[in-house]
C-alpha atoms as a PDB file:
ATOM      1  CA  UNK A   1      38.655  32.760-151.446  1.00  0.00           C
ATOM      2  CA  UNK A   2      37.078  34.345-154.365  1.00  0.00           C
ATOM      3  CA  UNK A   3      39.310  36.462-157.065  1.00  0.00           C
ATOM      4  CA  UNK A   4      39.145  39.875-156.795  1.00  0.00           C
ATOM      5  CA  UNK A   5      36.535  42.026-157.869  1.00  0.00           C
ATOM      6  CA  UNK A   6      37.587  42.388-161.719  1.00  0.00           C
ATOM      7  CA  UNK A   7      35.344  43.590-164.681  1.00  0.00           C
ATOM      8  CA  UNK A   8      37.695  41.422-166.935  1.00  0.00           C
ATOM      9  CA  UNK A   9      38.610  38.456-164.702  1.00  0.00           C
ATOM     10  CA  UNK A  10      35.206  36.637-165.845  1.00  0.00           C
ATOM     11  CA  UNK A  11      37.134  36.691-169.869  1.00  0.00           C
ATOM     12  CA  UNK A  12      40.825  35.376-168.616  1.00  0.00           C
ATOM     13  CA  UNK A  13      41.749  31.690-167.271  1.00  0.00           C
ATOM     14  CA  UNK A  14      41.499  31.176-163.718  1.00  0.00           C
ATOM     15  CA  UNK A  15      44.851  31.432-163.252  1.00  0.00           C
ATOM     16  CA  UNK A  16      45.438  34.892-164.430  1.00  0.00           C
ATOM     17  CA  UNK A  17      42.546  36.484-162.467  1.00  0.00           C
ATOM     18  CA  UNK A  18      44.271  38.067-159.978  1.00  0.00           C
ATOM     19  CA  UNK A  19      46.959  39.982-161.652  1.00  0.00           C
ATOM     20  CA  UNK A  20      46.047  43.040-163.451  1.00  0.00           C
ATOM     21  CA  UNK A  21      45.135  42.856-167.118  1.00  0.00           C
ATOM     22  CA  UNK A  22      47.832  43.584-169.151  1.00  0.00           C
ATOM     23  CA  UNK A  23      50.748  43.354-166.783  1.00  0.00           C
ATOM     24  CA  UNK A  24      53.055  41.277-168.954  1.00  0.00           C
ATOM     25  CA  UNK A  25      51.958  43.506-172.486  1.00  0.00           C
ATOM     26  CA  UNK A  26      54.162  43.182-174.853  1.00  0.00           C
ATOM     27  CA  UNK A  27      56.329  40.263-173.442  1.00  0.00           C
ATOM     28  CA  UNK A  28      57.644  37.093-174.967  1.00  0.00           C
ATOM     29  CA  UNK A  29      57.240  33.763-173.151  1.00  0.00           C
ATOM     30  CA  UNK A  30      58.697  30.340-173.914  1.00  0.00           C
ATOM     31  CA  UNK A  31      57.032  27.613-172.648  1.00  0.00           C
ATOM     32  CA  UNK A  32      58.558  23.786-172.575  1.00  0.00           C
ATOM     33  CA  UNK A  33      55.888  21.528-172.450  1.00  0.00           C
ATOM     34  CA  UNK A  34      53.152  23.916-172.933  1.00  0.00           C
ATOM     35  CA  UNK A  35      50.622  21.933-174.491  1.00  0.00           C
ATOM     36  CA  UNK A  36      49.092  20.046-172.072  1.00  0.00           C
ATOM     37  CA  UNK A  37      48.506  20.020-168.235  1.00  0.00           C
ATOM     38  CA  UNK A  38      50.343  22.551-166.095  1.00  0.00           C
ATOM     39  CA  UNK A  39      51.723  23.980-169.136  1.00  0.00           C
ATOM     40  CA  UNK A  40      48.846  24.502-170.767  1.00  0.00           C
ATOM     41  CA  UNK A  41      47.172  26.528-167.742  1.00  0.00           C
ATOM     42  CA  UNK A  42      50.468  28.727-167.571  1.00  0.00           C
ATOM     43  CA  UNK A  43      50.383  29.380-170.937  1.00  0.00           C
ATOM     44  CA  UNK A  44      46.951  30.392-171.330  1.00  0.00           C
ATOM     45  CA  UNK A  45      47.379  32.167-168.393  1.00  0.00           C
ATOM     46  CA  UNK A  46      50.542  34.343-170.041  1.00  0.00           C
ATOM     47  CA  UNK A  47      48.455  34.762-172.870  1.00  0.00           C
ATOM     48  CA  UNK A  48      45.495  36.231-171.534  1.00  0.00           C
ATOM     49  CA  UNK A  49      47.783  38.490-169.676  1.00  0.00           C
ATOM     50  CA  UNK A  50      49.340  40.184-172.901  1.00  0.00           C
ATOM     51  CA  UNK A  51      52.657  38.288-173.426  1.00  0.00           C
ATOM     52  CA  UNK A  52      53.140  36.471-176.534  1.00  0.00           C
ATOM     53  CA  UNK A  53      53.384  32.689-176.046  1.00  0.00           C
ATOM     54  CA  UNK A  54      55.883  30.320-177.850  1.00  0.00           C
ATOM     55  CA  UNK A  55      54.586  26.565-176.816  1.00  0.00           C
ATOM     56  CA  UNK A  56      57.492  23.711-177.387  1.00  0.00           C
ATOM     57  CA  UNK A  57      57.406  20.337-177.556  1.00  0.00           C
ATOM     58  CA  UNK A  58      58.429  17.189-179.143  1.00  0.00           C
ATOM     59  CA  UNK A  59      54.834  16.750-180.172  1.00  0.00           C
ATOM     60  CA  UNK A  60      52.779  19.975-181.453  1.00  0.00           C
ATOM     61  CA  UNK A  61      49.794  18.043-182.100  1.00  0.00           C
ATOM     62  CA  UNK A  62      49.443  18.578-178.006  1.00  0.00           C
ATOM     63  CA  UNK A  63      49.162  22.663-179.560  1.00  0.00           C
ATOM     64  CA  UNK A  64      46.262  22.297-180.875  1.00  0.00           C
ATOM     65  CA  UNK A  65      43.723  22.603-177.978  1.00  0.00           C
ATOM     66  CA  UNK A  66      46.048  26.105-176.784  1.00  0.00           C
ATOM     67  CA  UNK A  67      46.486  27.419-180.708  1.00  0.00           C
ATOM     68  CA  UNK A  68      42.392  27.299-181.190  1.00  0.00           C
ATOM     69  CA  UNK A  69      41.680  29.356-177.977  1.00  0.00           C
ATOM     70  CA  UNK A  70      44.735  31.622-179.009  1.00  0.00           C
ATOM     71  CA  UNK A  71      42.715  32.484-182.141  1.00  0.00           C
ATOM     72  CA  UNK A  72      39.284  32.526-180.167  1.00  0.00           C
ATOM     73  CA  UNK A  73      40.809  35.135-177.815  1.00  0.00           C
ATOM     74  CA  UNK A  74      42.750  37.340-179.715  1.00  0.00           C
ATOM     75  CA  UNK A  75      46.201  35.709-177.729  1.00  0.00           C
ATOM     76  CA  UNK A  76      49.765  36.415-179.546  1.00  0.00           C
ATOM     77  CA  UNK A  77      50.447  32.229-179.965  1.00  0.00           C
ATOM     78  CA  UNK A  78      53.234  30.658-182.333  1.00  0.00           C
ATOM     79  CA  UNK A  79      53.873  26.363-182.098  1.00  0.00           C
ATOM     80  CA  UNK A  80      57.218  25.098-182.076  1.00  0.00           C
ATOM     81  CA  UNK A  81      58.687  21.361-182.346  1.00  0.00           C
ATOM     82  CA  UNK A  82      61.184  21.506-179.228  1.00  0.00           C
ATOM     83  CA  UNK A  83      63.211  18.424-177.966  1.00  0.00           C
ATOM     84  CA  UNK A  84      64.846  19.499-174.891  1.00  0.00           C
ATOM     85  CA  UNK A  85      66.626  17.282-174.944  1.00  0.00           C
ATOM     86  CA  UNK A  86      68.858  18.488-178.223  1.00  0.00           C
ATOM     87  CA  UNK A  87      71.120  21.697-177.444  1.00  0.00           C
ATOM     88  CA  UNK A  88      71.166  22.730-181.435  1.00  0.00           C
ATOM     89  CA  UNK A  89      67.463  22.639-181.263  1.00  0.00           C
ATOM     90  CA  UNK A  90      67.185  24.682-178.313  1.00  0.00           C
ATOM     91  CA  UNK A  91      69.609  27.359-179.627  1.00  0.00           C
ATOM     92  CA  UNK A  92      67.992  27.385-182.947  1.00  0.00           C
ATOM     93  CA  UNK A  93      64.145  28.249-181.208  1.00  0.00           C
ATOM     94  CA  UNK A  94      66.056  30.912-179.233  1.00  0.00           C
ATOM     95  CA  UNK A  95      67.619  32.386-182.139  1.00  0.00           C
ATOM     96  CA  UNK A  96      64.171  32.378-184.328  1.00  0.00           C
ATOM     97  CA  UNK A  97      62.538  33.739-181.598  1.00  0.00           C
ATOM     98  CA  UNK A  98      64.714  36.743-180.724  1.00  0.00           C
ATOM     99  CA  UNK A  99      64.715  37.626-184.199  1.00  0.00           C
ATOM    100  CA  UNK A 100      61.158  37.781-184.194  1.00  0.00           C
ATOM    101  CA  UNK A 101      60.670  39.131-181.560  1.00  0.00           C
ATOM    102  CA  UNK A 102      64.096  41.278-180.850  1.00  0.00           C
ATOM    103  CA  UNK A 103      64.060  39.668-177.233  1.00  0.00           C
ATOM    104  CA  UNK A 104      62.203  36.820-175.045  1.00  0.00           C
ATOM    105  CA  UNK A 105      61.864  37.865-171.523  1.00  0.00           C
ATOM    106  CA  UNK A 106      60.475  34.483-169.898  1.00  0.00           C
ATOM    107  CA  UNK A 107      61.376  31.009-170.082  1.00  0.00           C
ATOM    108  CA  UNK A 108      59.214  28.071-168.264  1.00  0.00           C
ATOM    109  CA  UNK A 109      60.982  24.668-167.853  1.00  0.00           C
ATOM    110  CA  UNK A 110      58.231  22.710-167.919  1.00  0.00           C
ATOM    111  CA  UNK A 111      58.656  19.683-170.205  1.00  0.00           C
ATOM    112  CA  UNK A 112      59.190  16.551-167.596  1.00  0.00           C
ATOM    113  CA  UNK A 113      59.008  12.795-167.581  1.00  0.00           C
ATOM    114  CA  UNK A 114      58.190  10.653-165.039  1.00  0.00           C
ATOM    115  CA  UNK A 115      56.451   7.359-164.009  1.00  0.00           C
ATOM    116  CA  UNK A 116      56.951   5.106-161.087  1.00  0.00           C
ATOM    117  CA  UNK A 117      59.146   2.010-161.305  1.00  0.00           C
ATOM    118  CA  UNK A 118      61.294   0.452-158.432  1.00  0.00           C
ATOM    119  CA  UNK A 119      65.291   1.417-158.409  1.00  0.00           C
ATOM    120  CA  UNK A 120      66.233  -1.983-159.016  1.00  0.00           C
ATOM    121  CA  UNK A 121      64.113  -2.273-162.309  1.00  0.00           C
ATOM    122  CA  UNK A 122      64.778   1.110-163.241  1.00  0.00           C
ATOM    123  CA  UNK A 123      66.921   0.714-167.018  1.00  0.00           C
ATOM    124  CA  UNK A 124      69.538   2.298-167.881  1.00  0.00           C
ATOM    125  CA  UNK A 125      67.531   4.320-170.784  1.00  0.00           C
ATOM    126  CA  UNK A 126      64.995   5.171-168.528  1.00  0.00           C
ATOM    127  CA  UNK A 127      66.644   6.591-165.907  1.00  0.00           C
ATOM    128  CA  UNK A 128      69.150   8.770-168.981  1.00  0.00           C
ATOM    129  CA  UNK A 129      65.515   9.768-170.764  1.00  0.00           C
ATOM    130  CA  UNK A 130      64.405  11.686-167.335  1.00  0.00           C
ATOM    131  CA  UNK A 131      67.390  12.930-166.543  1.00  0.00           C
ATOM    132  CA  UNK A 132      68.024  14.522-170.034  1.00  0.00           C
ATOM    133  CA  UNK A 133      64.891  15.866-170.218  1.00  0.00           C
ATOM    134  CA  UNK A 134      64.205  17.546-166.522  1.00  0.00           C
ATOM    135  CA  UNK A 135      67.742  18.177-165.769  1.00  0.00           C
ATOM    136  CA  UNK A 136      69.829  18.682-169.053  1.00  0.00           C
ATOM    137  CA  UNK A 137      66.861  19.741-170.780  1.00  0.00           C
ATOM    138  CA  UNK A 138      66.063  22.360-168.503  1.00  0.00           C
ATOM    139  CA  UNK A 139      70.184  23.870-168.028  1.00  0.00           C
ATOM    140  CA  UNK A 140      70.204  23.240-172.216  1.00  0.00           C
ATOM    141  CA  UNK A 141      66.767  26.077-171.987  1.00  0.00           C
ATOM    142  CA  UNK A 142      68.467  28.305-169.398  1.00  0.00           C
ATOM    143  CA  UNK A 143      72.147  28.466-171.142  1.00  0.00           C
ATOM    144  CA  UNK A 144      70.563  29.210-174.481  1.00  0.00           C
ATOM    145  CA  UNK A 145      67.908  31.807-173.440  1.00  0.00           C
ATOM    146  CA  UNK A 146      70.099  33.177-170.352  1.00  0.00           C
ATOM    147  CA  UNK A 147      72.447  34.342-172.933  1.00  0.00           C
ATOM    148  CA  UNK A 148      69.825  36.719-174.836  1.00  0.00           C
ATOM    149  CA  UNK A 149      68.210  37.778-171.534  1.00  0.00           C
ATOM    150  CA  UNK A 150      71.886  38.683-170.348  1.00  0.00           C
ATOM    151  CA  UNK A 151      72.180  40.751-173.879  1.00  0.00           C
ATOM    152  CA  UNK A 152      69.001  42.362-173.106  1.00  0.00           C
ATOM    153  CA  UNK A 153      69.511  43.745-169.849  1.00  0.00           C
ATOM    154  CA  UNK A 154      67.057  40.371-167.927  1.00  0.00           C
ATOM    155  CA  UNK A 155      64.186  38.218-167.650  1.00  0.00           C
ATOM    156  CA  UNK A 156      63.074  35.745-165.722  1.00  0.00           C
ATOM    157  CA  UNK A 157      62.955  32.165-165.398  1.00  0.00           C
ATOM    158  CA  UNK A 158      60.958  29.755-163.719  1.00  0.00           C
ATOM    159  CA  UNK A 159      61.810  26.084-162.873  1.00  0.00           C
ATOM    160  CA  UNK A 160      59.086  23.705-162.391  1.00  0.00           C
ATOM    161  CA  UNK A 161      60.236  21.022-159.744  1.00  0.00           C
ATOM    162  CA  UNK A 162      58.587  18.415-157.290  1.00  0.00           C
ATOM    163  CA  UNK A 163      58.527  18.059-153.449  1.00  0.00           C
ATOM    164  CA  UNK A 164      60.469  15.428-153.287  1.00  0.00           C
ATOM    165  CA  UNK A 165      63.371  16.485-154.794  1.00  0.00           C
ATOM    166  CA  UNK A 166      64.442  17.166-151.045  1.00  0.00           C
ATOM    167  CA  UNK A 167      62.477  14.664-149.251  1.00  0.00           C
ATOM    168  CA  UNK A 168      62.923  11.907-152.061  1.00  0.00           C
ATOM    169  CA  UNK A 169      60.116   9.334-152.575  1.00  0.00           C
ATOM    170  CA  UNK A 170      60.065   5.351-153.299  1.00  0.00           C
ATOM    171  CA  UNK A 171      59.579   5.053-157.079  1.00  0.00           C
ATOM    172  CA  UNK A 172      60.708   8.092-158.218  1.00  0.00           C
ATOM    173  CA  UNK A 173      64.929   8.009-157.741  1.00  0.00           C
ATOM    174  CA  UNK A 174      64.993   9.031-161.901  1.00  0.00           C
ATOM    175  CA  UNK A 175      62.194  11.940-161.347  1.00  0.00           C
ATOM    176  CA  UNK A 176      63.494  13.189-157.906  1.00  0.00           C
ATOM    177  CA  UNK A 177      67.624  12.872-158.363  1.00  0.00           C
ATOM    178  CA  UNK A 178      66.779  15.624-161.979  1.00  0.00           C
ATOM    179  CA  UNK A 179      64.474  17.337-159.624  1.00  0.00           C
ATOM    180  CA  UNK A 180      66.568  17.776-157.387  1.00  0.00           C
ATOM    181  CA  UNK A 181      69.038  18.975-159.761  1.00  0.00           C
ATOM    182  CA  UNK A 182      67.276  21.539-161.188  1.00  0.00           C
ATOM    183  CA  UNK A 183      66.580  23.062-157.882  1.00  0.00           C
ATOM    184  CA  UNK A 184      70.219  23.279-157.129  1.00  0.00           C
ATOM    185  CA  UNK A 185      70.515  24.960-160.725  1.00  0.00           C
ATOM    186  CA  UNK A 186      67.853  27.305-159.770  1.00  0.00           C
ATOM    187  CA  UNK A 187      69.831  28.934-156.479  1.00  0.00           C
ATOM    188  CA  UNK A 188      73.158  28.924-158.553  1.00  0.00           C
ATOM    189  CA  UNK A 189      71.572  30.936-161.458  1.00  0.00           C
ATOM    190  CA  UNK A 190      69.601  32.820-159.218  1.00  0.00           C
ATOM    191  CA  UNK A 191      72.474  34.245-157.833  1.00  0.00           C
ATOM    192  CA  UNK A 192      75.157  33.992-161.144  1.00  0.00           C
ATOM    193  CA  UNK A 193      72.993  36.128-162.932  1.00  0.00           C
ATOM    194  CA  UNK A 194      71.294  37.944-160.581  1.00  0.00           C
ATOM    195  CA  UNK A 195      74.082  40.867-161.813  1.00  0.00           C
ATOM    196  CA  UNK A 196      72.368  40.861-164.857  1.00  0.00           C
ATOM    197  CA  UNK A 197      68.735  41.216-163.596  1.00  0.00           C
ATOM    198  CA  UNK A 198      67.844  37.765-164.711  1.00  0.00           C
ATOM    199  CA  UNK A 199      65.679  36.303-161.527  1.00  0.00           C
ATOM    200  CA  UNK A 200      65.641  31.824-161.357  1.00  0.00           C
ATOM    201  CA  UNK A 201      62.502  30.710-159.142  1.00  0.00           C
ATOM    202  CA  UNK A 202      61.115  26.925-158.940  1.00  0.00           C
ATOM    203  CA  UNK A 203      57.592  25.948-158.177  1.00  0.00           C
ATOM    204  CA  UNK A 204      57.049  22.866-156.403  1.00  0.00           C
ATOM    205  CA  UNK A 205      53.387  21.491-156.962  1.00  0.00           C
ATOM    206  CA  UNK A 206      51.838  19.008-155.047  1.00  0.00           C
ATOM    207  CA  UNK A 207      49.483  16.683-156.578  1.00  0.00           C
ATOM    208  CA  UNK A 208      47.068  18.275-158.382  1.00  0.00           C
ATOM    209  CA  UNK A 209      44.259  16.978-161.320  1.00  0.00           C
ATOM    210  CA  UNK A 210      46.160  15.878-164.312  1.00  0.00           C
ATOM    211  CA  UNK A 211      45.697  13.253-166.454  1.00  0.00           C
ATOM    212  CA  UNK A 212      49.438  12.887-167.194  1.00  0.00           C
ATOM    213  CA  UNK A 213      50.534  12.893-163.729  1.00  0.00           C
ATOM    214  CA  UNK A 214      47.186  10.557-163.002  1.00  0.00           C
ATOM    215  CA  UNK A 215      47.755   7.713-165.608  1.00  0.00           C
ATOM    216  CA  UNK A 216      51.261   7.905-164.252  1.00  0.00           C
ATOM    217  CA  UNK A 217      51.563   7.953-160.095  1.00  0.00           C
ATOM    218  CA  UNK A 218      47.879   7.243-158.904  1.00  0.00           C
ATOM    219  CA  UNK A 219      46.800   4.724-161.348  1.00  0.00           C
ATOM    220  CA  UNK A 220      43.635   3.581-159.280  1.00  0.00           C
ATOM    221  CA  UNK A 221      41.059   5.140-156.130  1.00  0.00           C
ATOM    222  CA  UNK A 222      43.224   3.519-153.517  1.00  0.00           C
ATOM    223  CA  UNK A 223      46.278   5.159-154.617  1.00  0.00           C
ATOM    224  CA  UNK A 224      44.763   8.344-155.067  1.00  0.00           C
ATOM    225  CA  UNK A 225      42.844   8.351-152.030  1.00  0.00           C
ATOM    226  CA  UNK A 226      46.410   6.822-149.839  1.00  0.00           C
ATOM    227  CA  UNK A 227      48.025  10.361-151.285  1.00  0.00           C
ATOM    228  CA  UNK A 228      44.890  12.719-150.346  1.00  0.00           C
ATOM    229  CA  UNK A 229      45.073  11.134-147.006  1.00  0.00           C
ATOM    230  CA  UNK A 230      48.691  12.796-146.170  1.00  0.00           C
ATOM    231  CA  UNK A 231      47.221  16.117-147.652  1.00  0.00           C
ATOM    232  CA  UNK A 232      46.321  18.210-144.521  1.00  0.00           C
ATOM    233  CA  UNK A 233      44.133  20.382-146.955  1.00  0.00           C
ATOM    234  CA  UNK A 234      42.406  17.523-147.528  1.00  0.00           C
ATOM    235  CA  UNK A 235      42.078  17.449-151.443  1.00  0.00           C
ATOM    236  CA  UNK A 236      44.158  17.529-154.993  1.00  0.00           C
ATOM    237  CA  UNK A 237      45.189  21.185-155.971  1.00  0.00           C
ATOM    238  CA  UNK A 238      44.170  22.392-159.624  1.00  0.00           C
ATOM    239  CA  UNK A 239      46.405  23.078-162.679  1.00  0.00           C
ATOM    240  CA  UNK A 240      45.046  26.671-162.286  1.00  0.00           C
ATOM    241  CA  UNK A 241      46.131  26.952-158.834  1.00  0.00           C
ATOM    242  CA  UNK A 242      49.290  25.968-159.933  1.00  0.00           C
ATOM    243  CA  UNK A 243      49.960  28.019-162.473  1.00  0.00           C
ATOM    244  CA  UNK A 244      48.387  31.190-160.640  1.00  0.00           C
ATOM    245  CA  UNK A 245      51.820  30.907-158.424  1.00  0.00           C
ATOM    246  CA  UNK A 246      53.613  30.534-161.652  1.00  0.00           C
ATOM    247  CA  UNK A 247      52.195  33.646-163.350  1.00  0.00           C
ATOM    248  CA  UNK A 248      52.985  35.569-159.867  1.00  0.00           C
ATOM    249  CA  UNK A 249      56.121  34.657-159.894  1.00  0.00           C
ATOM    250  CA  UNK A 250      56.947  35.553-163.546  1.00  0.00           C
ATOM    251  CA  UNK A 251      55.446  38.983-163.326  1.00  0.00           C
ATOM    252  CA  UNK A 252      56.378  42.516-161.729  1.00  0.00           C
ATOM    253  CA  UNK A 253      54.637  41.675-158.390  1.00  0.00           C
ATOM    254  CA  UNK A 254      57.870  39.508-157.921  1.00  0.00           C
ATOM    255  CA  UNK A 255      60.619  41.546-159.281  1.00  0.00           C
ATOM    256  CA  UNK A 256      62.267  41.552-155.906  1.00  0.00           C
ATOM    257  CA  UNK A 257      61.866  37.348-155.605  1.00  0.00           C
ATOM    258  CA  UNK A 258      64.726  35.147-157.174  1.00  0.00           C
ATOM    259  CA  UNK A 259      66.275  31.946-155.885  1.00  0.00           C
ATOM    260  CA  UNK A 260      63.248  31.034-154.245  1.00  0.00           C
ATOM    261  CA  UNK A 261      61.299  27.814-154.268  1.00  0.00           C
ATOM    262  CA  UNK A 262      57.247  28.378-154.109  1.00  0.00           C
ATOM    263  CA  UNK A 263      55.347  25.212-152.722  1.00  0.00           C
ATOM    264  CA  UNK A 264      52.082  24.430-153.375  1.00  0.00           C
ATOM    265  CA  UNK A 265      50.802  21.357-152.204  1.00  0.00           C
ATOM    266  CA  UNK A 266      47.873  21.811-149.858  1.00  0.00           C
ATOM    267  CA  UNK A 267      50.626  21.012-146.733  1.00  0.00           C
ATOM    268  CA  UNK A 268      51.469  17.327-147.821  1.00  0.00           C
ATOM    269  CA  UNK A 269      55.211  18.025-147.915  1.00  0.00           C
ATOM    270  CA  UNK A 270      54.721  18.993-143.658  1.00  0.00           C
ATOM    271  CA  UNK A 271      55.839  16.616-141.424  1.00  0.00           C
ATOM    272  CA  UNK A 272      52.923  13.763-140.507  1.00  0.00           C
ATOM    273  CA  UNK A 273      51.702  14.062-136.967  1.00  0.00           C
ATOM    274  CA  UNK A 274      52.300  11.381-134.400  1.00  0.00           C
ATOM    275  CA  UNK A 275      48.656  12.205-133.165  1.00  0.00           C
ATOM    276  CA  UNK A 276      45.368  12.973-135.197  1.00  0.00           C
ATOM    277  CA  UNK A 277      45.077  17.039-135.055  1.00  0.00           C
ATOM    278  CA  UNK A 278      41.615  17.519-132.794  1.00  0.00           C
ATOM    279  CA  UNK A 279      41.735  14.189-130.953  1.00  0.00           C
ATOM    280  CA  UNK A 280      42.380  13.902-127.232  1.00  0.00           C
ATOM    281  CA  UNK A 281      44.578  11.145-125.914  1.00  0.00           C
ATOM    282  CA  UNK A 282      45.510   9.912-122.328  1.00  0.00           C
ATOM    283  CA  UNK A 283      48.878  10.014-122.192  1.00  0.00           C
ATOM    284  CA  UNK A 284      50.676   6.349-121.036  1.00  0.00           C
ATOM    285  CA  UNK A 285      52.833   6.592-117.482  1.00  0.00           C
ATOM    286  CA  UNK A 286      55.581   5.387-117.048  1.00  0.00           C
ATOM    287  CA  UNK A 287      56.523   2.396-114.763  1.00  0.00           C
ATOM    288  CA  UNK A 288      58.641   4.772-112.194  1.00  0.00           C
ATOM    289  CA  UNK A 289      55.758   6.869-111.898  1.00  0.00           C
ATOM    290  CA  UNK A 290      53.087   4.182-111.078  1.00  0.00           C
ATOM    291  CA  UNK A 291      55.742   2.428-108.188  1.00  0.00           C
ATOM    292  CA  UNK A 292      55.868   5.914-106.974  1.00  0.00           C
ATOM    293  CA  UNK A 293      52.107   5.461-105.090  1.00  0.00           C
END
């Protein structure tokens, strides 16, 4: 499907094509992990939709790429050094920010860590380094700018998790165990602070082209091609189609839309068939109804 017929869809990112230009004017956005990858595309996408961007990270060297097209574009961009994983930092970003800014009105949990290693090998500091950074690092993020959005009058926040944080996946027990964390945080905010017109959503992407997520869970063509396999869409989504859901579901086209997880994964998280979809079969009978001539 092409994006709509838009005079100014041919100057944004793909991703933020088909919402109206402007819609999220003169809003604030905080972005974990905004850098690189999925980030990046929701990012630019928020951008190049009117809100002003914050990007955080431990490393803001990853900035650079999102900071020169800022400038290129006209975006409202700042940088920030951001370990999720440290509550005084967290507050401290929220603070500068809201007195900046007088309010921030969207918050993406996107910083993540993950790599596949068998549960038996799995260390002790790797399995703490995931976990603080998906799970803790993403309640840390909520507490801290919850409590401004709850001073001024909501926002939203979006949760980026993974299919298998309900279907679980060998390799993964560190990734999918915070996963599946945050998506129980995501219902129980949802509704907390749904009273203060604060709205909690999740994303849950399938694979999609990254070189992160590449380097890191389908190291080689066989892998890659033994996960496109269970796709029945038959391919890898984009970072763009990603973070298209993602701007949806932090603008007004989904005021009335909290609590929800949004998957996007081409139909790999459906069940698998018994039978190849299209082929014919004879089916087998059975014993009782052969002696039965």
């Amino acid at each position: 499907m092409d994006a709509p017929s838009d005079p100014l869809s041919n100057d944004r990112p793909p991703a933020a094509r088909w919402l109206p230009a402007g819609c999220l004017e003169g809003k604030t956005a905080v972005v974990t992990g905004g850098g690189t990858g999925l980030g990046l595309e929701i990012s630019r996408g928020l951008a190049a939709l009117g809100a002003r961007v914050a990007v955080a990270s431990r490393s803001t060297e990853h900035h650079a790429a999102f900071l020169d097209e800022a400038r290129e574009h006209g975006w409202a961009a700042s940088s920030h050094e951001l370990d999720v994983r440290e509550p005084v930092q967290i507050q401290a970003l929220a603070d500068e920010l809201r007195e900046q800014h007088c309010r921030v009105d969207m918050l993406v949990n996107n910083a993540a860590g993950n790599f596949v290693c068998p549960a038996e090998r799995l260390s002790v500091n790797a399995w703490r380094s995931v976990l603080g950074i998906v799970l803790d690092g993403t309640f840390y993020a909520s507490k801290s700018f919850g409590r401004g959005m709850i001073r001024d009058g909501g926002g939203s926040i979006l949760n980026v998790v993974a299919t298998y944080a309900w279907t679980g996946m060998p390799g993964v027990v560190h990734s999918a165990s915070a996963k599946a964390g945050v998506l129980a945080m995501t219902k129980t905010l949802a509704a907390e602070w749904a009273r203060h017109k604060i709205r909690v959503n999740a994303i849950a992407p399938g694979p999609f082209e990254s070189e992160g997520a590449g380097a890191n869970l389908w190291p080689d063509e066989a892998s890659r091609a033994k996960i496109e396999q269970g796709i029945p869409l038959g391919r890898f989504g984009t970072a763009e189609e990603m973070a298209a859901h993602c701007l949806w579901l932090l603008s007004p086209a989904s005021d009335y839309v909290t609590g929800e997880c949004v998957v996007v994964d081409g139909g790999g998280s459906l069940a698998q068939p018994f039978w190849d979809s299209g082929t014919r079969f004879s089916r087998r009978r059975a014993a009782s109804e052969e002696g039965a001539e």
